[in-house]
N, C-alpha and C. Protein backbone atom coordinates (compact mmCIF):
# COMPACT_ATOMS: atom_id res chain seq x y z
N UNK A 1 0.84 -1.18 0.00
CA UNK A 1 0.00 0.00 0.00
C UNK A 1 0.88 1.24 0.00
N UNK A 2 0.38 1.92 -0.67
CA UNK A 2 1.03 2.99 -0.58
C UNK A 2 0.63 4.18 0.58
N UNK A 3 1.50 4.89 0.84
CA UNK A 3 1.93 5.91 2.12
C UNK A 3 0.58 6.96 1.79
N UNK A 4 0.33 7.23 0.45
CA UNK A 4 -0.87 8.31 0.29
C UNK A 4 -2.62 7.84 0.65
N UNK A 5 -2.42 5.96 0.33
CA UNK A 5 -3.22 5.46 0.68
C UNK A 5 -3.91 5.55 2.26
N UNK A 6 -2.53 4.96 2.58
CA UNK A 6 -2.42 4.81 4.29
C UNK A 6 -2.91 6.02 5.05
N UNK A 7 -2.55 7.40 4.49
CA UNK A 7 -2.98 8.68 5.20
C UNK A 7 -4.04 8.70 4.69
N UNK A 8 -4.70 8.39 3.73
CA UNK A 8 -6.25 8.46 3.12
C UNK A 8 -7.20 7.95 4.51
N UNK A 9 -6.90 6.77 4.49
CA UNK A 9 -7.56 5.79 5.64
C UNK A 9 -7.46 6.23 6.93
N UNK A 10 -6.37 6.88 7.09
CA UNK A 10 -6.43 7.20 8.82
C UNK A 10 -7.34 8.16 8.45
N UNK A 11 -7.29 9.69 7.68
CA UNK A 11 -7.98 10.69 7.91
C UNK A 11 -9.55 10.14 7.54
N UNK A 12 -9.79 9.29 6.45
CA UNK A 12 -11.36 9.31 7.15
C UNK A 12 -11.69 8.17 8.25
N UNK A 13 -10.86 7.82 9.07
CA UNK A 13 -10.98 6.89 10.17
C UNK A 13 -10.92 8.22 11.41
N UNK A 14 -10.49 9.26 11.40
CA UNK A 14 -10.26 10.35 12.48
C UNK A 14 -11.70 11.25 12.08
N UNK A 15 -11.88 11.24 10.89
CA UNK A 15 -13.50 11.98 10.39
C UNK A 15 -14.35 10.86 11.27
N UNK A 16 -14.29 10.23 10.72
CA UNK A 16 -15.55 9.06 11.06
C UNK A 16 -14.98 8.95 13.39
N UNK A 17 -14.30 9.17 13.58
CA UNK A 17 -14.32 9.23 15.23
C UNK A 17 -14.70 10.55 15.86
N UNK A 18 -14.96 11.55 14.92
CA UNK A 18 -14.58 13.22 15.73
C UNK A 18 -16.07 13.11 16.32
N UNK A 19 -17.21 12.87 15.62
CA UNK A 19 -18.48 13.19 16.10
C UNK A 19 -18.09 12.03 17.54
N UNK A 20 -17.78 11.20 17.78
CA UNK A 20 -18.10 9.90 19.01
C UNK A 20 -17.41 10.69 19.84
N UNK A 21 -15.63 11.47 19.54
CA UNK A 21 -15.05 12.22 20.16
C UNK A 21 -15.78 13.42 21.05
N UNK A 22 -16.87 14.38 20.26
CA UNK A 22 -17.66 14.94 20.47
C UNK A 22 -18.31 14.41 21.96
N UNK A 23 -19.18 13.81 21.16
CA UNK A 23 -20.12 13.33 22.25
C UNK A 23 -19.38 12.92 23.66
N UNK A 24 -18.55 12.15 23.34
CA UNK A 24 -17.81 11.68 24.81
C UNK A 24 -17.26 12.74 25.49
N UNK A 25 -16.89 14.01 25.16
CA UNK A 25 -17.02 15.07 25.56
C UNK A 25 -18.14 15.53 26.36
N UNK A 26 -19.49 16.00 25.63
CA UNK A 26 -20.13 16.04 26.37
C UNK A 26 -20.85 15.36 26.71
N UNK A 27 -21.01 14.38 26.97
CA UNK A 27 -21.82 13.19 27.87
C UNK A 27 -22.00 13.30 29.04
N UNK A 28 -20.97 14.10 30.34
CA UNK A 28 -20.65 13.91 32.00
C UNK A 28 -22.30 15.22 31.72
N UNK A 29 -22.18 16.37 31.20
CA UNK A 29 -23.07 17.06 31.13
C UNK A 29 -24.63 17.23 30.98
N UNK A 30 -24.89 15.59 30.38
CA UNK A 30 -26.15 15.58 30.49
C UNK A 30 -26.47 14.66 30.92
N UNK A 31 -28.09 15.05 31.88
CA UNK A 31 -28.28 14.19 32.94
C UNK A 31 -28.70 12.49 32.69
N UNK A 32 -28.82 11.78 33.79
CA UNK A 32 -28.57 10.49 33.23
C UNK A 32 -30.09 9.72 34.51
N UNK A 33 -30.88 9.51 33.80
CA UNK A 33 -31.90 9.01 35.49
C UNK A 33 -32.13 7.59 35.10
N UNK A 34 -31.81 7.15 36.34
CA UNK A 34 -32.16 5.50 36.89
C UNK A 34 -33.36 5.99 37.19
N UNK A 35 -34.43 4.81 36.84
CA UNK A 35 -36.05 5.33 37.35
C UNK A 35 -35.95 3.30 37.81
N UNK A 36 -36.50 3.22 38.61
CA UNK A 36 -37.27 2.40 40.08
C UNK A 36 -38.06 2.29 39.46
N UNK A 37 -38.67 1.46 38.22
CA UNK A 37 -40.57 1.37 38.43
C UNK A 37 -41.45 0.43 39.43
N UNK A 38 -42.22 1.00 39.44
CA UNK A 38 -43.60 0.28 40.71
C UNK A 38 -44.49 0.54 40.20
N UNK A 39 -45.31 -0.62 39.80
CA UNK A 39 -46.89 -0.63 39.71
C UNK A 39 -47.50 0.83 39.93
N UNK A 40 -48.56 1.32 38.95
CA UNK A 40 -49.34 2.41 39.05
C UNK A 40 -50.49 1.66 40.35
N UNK A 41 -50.61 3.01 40.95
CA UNK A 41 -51.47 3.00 42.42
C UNK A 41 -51.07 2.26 43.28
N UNK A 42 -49.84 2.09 43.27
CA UNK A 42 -48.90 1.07 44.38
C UNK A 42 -49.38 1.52 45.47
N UNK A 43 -48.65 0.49 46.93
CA UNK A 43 -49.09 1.51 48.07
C UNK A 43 -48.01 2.41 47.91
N UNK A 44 -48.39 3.54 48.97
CA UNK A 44 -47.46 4.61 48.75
C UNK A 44 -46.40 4.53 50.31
N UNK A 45 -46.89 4.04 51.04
CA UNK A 45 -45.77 3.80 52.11
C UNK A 45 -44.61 3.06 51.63
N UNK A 46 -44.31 1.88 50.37
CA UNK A 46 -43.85 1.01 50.00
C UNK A 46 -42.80 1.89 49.23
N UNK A 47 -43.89 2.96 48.11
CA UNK A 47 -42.98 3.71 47.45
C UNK A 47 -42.49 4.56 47.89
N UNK A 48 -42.76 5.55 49.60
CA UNK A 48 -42.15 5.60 49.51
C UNK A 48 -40.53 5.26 50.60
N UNK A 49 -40.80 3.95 51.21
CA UNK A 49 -39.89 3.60 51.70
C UNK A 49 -38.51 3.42 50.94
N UNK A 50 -39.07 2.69 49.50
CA UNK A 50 -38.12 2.38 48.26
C UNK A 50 -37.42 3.65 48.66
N UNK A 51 -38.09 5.02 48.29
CA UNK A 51 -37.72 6.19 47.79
C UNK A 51 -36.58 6.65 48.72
N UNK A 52 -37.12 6.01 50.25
CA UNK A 52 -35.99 6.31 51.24
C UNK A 52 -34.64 5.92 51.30
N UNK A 53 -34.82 4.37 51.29
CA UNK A 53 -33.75 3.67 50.67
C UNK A 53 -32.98 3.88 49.84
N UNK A 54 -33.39 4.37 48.79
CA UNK A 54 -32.60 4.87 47.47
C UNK A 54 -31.82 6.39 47.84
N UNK A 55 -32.50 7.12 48.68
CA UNK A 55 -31.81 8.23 48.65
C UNK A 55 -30.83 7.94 49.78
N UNK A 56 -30.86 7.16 50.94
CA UNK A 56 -30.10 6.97 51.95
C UNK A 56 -28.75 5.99 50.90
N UNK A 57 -29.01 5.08 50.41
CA UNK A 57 -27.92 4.56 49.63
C UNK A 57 -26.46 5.63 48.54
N UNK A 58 -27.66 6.35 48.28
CA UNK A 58 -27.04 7.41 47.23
C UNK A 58 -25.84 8.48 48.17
N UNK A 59 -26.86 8.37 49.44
CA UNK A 59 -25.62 9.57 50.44
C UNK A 59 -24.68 8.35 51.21
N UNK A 60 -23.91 7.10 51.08
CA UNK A 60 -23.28 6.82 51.55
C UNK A 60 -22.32 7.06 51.24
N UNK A 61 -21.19 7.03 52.02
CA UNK A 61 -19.78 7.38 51.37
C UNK A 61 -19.23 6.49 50.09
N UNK A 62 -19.45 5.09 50.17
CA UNK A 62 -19.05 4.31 49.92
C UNK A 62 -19.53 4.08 47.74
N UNK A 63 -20.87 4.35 48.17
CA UNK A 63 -21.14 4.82 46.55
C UNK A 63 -21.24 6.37 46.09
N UNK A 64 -21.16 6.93 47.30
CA UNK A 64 -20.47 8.58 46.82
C UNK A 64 -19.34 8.32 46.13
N UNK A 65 -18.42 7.82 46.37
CA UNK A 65 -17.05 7.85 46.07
C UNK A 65 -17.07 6.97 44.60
N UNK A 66 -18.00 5.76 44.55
CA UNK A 66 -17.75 5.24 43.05
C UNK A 66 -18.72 6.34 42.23
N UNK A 67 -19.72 6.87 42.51
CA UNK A 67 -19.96 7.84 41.46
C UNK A 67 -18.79 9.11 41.16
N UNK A 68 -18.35 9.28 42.36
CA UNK A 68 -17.26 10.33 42.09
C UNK A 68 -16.08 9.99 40.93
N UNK A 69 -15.48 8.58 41.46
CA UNK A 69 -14.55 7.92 40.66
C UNK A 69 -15.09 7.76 39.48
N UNK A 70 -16.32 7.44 38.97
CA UNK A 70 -17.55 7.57 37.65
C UNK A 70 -17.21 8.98 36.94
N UNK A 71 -17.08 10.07 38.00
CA UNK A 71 -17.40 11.23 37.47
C UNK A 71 -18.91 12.02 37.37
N UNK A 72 -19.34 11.15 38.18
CA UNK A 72 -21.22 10.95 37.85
C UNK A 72 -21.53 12.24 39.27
N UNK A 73 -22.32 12.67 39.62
CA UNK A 73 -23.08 13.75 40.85
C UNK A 73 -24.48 12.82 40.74
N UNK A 74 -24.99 11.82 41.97
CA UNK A 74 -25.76 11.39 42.23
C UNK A 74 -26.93 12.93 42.88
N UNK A 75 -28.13 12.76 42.22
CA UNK A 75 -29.52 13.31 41.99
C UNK A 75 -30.49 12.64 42.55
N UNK A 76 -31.03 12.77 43.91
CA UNK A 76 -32.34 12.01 44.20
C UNK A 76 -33.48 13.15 44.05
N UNK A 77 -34.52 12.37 44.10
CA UNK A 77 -35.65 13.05 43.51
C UNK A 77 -36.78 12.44 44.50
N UNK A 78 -38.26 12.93 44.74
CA UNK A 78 -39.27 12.51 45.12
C UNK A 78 -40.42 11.49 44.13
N UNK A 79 -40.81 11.01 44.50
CA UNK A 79 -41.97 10.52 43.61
C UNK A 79 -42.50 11.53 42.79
N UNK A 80 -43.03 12.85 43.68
CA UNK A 80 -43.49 13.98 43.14
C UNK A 80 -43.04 14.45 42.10
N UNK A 81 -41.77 14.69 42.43
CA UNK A 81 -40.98 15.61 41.56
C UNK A 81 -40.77 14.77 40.21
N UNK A 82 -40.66 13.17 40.67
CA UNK A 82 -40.38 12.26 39.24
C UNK A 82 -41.79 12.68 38.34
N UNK A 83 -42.82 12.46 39.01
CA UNK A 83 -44.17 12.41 38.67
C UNK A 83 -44.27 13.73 37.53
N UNK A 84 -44.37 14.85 38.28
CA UNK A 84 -43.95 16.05 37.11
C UNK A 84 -42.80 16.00 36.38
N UNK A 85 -41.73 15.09 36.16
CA UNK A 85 -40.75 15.56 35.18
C UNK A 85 -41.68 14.27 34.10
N UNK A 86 -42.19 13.25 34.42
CA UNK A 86 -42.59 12.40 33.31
C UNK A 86 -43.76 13.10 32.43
N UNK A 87 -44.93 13.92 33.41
CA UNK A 87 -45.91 14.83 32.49
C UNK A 87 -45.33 15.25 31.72
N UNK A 88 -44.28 16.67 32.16
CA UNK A 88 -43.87 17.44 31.35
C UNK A 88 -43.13 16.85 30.36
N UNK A 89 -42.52 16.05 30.30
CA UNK A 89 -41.44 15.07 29.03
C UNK A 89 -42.54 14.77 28.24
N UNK A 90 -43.39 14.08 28.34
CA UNK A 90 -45.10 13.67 27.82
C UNK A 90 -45.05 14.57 27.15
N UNK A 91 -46.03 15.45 27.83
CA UNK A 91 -46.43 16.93 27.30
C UNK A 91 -45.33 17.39 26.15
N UNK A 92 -43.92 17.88 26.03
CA UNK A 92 -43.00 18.00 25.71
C UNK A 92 -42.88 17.36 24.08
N UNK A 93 -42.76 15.84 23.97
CA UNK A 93 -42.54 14.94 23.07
C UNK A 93 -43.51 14.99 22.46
N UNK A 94 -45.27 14.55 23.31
CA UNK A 94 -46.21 14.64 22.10
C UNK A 94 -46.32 15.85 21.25
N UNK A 95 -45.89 17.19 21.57
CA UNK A 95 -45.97 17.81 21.16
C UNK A 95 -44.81 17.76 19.94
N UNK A 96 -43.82 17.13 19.97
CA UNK A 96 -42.66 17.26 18.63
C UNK A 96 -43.07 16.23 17.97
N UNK A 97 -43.80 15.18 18.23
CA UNK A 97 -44.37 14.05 17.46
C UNK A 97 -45.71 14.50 16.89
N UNK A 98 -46.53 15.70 17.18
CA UNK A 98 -47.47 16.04 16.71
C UNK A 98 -46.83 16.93 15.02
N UNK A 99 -45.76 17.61 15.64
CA UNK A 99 -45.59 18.71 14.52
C UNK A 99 -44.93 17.89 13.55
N UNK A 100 -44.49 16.93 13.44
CA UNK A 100 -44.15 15.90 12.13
C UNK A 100 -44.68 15.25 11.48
């Protein structure tokens, strides 16, 4: 093969990586949610004991430190608060799936 070849191939092998390059860039930046599902009309003491659990796990040192080593900032949330971010995403999407 020739040397003009060889630089042919790397440069569209470095084209074809810049966008993945990109992204892996910004990836730490956008948020990332583990969602828990439970049955609709669960009991709610259950959910939210889960809910307790999960947030008491999240403040231990011990997985503080592997999200840290991750690079990750652990985010707990309420049922509530999950509850309105799923409307509004709803609300949100049907609306970009309507205009197409």
């Amino acid at each position: 093969m020739s040397a003009r070849f060889l630089l042919a191939r790397l440069a569209l092998a470095l084209l074809a990586a810049a966008p993945l390059a990109a992204a892996a860039q910004t990836y730490p930046s956008k948020p990332v949610r583990l969602i828990v599902p439970v049955t609709t009309g669960g009991p709610s003491g259950i959910v939210t004991r889960l809910n307790d659990e999960i947030v008491k796990a999240l403040a231990s040192p011990d997985v503080r430190k592997r999200f840290d080593d991750l690079g990750l900032v652990p985010k707990s949330s309420t049922p509530q608060e999950f509850g309105d971010f799923l409307i509004a995403e709803m609300t949100r999407w049907k609306a970009v799936l309507a205009a197409k």
